[in-house]
Protein backbone atom coordinates (compact mmCIF):
# COMPACT_ATOMS: atom_id res chain seq x y z
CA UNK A 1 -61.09 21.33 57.41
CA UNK A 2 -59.08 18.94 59.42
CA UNK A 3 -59.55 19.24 63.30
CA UNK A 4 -55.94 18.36 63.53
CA UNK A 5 -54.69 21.33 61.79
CA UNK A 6 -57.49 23.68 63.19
CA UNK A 7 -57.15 22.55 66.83
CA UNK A 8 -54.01 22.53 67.06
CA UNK A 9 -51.80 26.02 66.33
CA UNK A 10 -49.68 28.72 68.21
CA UNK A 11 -51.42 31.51 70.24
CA UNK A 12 -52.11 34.21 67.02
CA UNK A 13 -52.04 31.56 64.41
CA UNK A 14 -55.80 30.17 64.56
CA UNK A 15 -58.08 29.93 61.74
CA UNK A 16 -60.18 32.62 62.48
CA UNK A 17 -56.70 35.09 62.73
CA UNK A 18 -55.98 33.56 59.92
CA UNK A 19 -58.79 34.46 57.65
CA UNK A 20 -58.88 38.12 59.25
CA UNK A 21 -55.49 38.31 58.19
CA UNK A 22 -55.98 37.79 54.66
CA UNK A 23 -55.56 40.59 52.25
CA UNK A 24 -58.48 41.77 50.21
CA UNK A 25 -59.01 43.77 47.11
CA UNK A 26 -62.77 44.85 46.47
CA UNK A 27 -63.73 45.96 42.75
CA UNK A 28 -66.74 47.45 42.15
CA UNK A 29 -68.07 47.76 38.55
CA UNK A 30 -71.49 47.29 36.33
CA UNK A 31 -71.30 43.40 36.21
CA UNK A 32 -71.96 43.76 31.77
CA UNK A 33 -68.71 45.10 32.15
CA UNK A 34 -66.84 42.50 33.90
CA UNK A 35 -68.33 39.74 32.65
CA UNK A 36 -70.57 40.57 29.46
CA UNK A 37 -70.15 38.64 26.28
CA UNK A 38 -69.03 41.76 24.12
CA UNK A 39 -67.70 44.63 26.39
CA UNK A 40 -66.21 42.36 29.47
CA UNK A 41 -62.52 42.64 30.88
CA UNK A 42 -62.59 39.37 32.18
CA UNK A 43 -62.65 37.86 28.65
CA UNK A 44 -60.56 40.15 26.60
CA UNK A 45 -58.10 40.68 28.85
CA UNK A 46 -55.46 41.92 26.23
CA UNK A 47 -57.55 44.40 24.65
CA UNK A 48 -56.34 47.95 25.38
CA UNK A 49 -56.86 51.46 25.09
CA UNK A 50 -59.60 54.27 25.97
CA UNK A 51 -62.40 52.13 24.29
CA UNK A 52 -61.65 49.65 26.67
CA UNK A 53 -61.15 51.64 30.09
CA UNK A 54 -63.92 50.93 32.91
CA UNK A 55 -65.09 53.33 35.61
CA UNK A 56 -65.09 50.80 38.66
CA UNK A 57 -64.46 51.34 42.59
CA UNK A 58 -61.44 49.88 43.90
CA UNK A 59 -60.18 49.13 48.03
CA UNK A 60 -57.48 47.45 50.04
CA UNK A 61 -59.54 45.64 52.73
């Protein structure tokens, strides 16, 4: 990153507030069915339906 930007901010404003201040959203799920060939969400993102309903783990961090 550049030391002039980093170095150089407003009380509150420094990278490390920054980077605490960024919102978060943790999903937890079997990775086959985020990302495997056949069953995935990531890759058929406009299938729909019970058949394609996940049990996952979800929080606001």
């Amino acid at each position: 990153m550049d030391p002039r930007v980093t170095r150089r901010t407003q009380p509150g404003y420094g990278l490390r507030d920054s980077l605490l201040d960024l919102p978060t959203v943790s999903v937890v799920l079997p990775v086959d069915h985020l990302f495997g060939a056949k069953t995935d969400i990531y890759a058929h993102t406009e299938m729909r339906g019970m058949d394609w309903e996940r049990a996952k783990s979800m929080e606001w961090i």
